[in-house]
PDB file of N, CA and C in Angstrom:
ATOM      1  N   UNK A   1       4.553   3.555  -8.733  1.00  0.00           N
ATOM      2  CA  UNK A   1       4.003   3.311 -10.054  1.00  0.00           C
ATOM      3  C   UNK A   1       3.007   4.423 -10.387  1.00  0.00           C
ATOM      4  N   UNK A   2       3.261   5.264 -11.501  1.00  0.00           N
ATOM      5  CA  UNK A   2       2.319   6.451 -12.078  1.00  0.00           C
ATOM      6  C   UNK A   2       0.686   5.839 -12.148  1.00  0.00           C
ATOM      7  N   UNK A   3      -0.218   6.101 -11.355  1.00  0.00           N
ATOM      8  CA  UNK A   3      -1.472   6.162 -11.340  1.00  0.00           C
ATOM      9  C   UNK A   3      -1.866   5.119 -10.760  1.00  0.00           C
ATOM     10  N   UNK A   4      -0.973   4.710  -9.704  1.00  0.00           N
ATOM     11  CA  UNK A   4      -1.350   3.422  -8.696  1.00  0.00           C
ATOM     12  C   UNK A   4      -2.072   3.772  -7.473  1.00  0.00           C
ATOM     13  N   UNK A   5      -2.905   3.025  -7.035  1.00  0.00           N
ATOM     14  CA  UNK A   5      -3.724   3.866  -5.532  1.00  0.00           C
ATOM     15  C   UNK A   5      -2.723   4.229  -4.182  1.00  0.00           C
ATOM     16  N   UNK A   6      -1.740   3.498  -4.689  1.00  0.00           N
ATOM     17  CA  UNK A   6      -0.341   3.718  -3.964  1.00  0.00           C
ATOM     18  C   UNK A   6      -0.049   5.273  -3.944  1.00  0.00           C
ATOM     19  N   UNK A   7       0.079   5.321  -5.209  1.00  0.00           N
ATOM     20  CA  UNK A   7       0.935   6.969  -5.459  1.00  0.00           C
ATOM     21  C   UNK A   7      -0.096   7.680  -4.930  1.00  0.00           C
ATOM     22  N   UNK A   8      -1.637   7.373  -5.264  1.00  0.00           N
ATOM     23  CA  UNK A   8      -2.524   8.233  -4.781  1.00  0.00           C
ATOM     24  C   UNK A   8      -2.489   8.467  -3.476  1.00  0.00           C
ATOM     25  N   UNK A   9      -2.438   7.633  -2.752  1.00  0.00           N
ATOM     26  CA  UNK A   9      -2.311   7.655  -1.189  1.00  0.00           C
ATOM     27  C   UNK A   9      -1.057   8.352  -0.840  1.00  0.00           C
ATOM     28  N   UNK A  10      -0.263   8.508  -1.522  1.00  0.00           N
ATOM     29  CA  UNK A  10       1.045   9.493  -1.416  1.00  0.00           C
ATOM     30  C   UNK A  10       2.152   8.343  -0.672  1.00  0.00           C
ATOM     31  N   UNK A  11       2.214   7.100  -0.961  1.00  0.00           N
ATOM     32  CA  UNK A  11       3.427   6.361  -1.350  1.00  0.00           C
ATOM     33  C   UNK A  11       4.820   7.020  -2.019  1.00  0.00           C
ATOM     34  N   UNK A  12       6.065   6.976  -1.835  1.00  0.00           N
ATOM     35  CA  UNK A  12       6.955   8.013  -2.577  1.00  0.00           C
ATOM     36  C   UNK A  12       7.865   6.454  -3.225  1.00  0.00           C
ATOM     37  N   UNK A  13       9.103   6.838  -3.721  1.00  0.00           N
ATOM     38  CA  UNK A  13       9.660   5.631  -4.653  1.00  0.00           C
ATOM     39  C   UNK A  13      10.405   5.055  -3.266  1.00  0.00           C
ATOM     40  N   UNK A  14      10.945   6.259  -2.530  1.00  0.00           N
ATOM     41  CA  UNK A  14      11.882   5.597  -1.381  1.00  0.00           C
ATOM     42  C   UNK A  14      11.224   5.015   0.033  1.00  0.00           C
ATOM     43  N   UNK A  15      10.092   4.941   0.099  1.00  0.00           N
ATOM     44  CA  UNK A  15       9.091   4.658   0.721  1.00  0.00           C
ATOM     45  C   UNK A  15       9.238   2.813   1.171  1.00  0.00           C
ATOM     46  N   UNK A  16       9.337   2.205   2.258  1.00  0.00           N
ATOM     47  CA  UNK A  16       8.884   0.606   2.550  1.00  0.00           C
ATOM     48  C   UNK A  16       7.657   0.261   3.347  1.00  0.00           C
ATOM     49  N   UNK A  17       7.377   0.161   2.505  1.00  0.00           N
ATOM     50  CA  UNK A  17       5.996  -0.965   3.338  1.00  0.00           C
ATOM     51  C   UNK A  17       5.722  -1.763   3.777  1.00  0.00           C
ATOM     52  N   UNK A  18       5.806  -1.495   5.256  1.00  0.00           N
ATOM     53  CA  UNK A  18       5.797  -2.358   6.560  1.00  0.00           C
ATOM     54  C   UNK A  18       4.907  -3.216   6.886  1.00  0.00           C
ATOM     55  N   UNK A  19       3.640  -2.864   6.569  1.00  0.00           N
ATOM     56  CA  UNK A  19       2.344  -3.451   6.922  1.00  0.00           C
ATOM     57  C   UNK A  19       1.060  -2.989   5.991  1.00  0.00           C
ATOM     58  N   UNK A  20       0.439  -3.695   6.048  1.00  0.00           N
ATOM     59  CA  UNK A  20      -0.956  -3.342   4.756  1.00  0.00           C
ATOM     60  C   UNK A  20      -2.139  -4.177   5.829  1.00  0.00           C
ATOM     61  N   UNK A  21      -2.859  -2.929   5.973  1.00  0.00           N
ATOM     62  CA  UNK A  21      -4.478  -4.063   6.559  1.00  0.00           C
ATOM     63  C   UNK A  21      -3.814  -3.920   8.530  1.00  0.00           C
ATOM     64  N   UNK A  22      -2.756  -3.800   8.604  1.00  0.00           N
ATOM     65  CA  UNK A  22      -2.073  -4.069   9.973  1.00  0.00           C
ATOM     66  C   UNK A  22      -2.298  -5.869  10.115  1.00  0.00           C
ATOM     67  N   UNK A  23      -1.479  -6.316   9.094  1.00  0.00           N
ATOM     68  CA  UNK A  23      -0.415  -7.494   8.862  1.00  0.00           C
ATOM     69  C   UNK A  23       0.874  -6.998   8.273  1.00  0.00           C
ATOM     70  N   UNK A  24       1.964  -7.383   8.788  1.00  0.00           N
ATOM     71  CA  UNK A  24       3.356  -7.199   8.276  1.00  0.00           C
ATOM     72  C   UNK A  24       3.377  -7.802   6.887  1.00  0.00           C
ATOM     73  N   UNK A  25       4.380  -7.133   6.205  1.00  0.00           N
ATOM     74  CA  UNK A  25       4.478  -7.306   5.032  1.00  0.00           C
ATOM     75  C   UNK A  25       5.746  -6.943   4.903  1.00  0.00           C
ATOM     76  N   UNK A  26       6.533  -8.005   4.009  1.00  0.00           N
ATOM     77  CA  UNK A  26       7.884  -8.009   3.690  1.00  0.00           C
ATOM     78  C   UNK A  26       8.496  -7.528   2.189  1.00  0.00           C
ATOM     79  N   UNK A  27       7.619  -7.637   1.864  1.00  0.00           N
ATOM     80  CA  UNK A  27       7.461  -7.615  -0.290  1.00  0.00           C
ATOM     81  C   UNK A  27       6.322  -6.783  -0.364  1.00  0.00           C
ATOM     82  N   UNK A  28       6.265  -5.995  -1.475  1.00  0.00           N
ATOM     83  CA  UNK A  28       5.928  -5.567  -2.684  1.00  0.00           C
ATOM     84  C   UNK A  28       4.471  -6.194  -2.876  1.00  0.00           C
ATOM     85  N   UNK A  29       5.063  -8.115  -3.488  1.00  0.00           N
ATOM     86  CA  UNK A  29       3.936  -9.146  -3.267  1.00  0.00           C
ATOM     87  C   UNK A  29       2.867  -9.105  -2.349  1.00  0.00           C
ATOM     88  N   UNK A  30       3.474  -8.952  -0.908  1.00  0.00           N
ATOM     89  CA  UNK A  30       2.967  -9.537  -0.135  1.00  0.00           C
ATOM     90  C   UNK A  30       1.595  -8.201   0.404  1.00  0.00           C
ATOM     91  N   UNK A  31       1.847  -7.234   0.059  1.00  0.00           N
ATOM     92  CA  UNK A  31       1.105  -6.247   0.168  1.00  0.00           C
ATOM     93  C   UNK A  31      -0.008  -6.484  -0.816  1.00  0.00           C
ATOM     94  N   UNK A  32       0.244  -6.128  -1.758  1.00  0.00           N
ATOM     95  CA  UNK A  32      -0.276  -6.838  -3.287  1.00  0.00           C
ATOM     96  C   UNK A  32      -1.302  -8.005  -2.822  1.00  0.00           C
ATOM     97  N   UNK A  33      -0.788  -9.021  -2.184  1.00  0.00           N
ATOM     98  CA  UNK A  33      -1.669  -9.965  -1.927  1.00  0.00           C
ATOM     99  C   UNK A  33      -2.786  -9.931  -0.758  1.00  0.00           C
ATOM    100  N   UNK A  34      -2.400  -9.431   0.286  1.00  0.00           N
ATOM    101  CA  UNK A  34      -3.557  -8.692   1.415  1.00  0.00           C
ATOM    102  C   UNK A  34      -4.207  -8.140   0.509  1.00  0.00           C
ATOM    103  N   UNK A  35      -3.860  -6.843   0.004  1.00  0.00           N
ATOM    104  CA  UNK A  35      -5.254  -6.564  -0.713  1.00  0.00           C
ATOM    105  C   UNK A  35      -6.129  -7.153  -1.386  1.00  0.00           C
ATOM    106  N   UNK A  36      -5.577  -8.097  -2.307  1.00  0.00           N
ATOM    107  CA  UNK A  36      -6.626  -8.982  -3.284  1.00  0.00           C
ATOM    108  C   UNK A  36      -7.437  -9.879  -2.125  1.00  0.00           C
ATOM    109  N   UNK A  37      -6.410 -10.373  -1.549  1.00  0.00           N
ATOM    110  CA  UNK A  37      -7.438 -11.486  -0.629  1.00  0.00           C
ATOM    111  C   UNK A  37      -8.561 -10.797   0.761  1.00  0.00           C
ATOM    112  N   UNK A  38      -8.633  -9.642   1.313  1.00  0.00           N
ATOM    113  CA  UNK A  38      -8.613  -9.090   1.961  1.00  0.00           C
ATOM    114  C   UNK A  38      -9.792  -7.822   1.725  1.00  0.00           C
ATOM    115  N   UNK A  39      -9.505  -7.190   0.647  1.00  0.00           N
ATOM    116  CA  UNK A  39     -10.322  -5.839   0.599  1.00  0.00           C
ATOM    117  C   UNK A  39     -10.619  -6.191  -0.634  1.00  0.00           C
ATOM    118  N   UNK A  40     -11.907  -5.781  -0.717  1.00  0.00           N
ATOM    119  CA  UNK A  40     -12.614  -5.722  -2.644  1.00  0.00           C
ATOM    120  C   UNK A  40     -12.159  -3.936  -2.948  1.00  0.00           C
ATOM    121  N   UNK A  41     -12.568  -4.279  -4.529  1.00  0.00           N
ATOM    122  CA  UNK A  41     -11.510  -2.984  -5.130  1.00  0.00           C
ATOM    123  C   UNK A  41     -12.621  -1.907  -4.531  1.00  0.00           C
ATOM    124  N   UNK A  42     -11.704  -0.333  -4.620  1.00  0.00           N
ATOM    125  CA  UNK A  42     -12.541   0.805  -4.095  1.00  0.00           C
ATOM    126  C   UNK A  42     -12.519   0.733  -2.139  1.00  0.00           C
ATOM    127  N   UNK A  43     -12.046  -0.354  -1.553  1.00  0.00           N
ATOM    128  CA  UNK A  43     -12.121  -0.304  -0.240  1.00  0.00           C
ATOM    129  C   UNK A  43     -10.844   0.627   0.181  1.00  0.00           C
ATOM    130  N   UNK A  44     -11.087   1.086   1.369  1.00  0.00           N
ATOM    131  CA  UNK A  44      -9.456   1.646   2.183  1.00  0.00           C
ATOM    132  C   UNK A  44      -8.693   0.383   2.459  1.00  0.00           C
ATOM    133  N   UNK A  45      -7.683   0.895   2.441  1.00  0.00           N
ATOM    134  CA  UNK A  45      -6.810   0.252   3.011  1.00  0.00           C
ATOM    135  C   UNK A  45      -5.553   0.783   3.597  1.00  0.00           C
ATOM    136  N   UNK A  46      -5.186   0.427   4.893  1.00  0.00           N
ATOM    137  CA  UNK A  46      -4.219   1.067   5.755  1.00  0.00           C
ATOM    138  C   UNK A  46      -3.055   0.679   5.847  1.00  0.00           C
ATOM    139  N   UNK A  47      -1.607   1.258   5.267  1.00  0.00           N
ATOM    140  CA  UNK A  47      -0.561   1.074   4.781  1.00  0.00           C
ATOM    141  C   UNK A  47       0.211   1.682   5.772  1.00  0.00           C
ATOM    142  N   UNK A  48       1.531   1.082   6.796  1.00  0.00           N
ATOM    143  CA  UNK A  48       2.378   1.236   7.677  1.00  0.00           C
ATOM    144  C   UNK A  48       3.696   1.514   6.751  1.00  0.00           C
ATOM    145  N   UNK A  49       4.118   3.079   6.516  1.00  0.00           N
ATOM    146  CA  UNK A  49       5.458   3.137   5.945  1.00  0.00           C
ATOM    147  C   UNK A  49       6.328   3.784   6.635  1.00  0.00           C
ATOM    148  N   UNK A  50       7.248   2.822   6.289  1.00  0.00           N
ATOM    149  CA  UNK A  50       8.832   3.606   6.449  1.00  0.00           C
ATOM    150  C   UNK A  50       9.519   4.435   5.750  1.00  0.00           C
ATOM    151  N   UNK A  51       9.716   5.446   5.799  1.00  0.00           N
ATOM    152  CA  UNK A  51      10.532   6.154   4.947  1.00  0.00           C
ATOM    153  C   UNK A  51      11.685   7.115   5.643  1.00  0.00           C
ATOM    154  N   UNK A  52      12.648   7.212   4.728  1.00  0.00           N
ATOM    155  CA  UNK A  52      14.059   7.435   5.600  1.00  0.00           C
ATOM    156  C   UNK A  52      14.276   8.519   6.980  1.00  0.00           C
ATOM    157  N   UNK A  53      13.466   9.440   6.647  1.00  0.00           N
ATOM    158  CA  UNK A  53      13.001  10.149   8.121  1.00  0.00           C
ATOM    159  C   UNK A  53      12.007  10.036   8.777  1.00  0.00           C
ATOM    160  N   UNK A  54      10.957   9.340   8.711  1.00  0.00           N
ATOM    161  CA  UNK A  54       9.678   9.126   9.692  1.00  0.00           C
ATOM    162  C   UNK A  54       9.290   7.958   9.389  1.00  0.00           C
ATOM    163  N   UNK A  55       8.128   7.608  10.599  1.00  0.00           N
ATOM    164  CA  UNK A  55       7.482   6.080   9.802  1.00  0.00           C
ATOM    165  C   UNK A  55       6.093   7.257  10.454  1.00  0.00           C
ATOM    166  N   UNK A  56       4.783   6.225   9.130  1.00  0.00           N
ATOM    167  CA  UNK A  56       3.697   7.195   9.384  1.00  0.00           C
ATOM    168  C   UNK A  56       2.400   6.087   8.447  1.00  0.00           C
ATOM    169  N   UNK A  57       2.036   6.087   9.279  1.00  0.00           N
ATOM    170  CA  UNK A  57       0.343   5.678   7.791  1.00  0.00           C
ATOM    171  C   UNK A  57      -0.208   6.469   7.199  1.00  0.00           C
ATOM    172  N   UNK A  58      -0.449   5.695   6.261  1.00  0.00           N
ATOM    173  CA  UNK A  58      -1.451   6.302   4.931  1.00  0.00           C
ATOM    174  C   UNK A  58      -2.430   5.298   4.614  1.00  0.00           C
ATOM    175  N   UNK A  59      -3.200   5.964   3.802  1.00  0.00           N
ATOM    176  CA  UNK A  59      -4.796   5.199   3.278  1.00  0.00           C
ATOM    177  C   UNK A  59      -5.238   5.010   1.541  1.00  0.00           C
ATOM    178  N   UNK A  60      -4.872   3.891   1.621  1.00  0.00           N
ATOM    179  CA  UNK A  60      -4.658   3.339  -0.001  1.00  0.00           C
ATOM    180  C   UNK A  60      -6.235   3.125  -0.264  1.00  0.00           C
ATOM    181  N   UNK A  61      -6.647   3.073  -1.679  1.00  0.00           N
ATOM    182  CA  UNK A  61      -8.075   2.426  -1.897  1.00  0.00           C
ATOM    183  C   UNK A  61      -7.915   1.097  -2.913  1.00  0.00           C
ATOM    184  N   UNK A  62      -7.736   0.354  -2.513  1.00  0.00           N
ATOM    185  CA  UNK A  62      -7.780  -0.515  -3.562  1.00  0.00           C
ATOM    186  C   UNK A  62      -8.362  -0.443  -4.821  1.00  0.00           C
ATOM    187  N   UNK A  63      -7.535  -1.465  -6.020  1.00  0.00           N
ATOM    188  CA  UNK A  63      -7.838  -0.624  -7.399  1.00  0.00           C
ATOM    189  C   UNK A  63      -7.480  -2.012  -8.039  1.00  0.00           C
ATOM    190  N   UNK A  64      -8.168  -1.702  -9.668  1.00  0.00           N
ATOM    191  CA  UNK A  64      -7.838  -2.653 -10.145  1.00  0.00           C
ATOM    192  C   UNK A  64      -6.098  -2.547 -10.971  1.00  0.00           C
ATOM    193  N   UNK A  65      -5.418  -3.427 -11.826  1.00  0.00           N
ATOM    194  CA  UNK A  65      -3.987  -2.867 -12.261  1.00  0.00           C
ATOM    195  C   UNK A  65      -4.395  -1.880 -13.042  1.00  0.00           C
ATOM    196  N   UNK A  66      -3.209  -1.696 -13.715  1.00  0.00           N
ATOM    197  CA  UNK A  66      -3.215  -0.503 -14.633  1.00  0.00           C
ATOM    198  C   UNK A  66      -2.396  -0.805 -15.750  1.00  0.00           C
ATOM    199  N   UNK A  67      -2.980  -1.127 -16.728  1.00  0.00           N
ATOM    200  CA  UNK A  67      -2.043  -2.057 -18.035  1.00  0.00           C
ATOM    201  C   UNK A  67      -0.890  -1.286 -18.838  1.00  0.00           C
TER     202      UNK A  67
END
């Protein structure tokens, strides 16, 4: 999503997200929801991805949406 803390953290479209916080995560949602419940906005947050040639972490900051 264009100007998501996602993309900032360098998330790509073909990208899965395995884990957020280092809890598994199956969905989109479920990532989405660790953060809200989990980190207040502006915090890091540590994202486990898969992507079709490597798996690797990255460091999201939590944010509010983007309308």
């Amino acid at each position: 999503m264009t100007g998501s803390p996602a993309e900032a953290a360098g998330v790509s479209t073909n990208d899965i997200i395995t884990a957020a916080g280092g809890a598994a995560a199956e969905s989109t949602k479920q990532v989405a929801d660790i953060a809200k419940q989990h980190y207040s906005q502006g915090h890091q947050l540590s994202l486990t991805v898969l992507r079709p040639e490597q798996r690797g972490r990255l460091r999201s900051s939590t944010g509010s949406k983007t309308p």
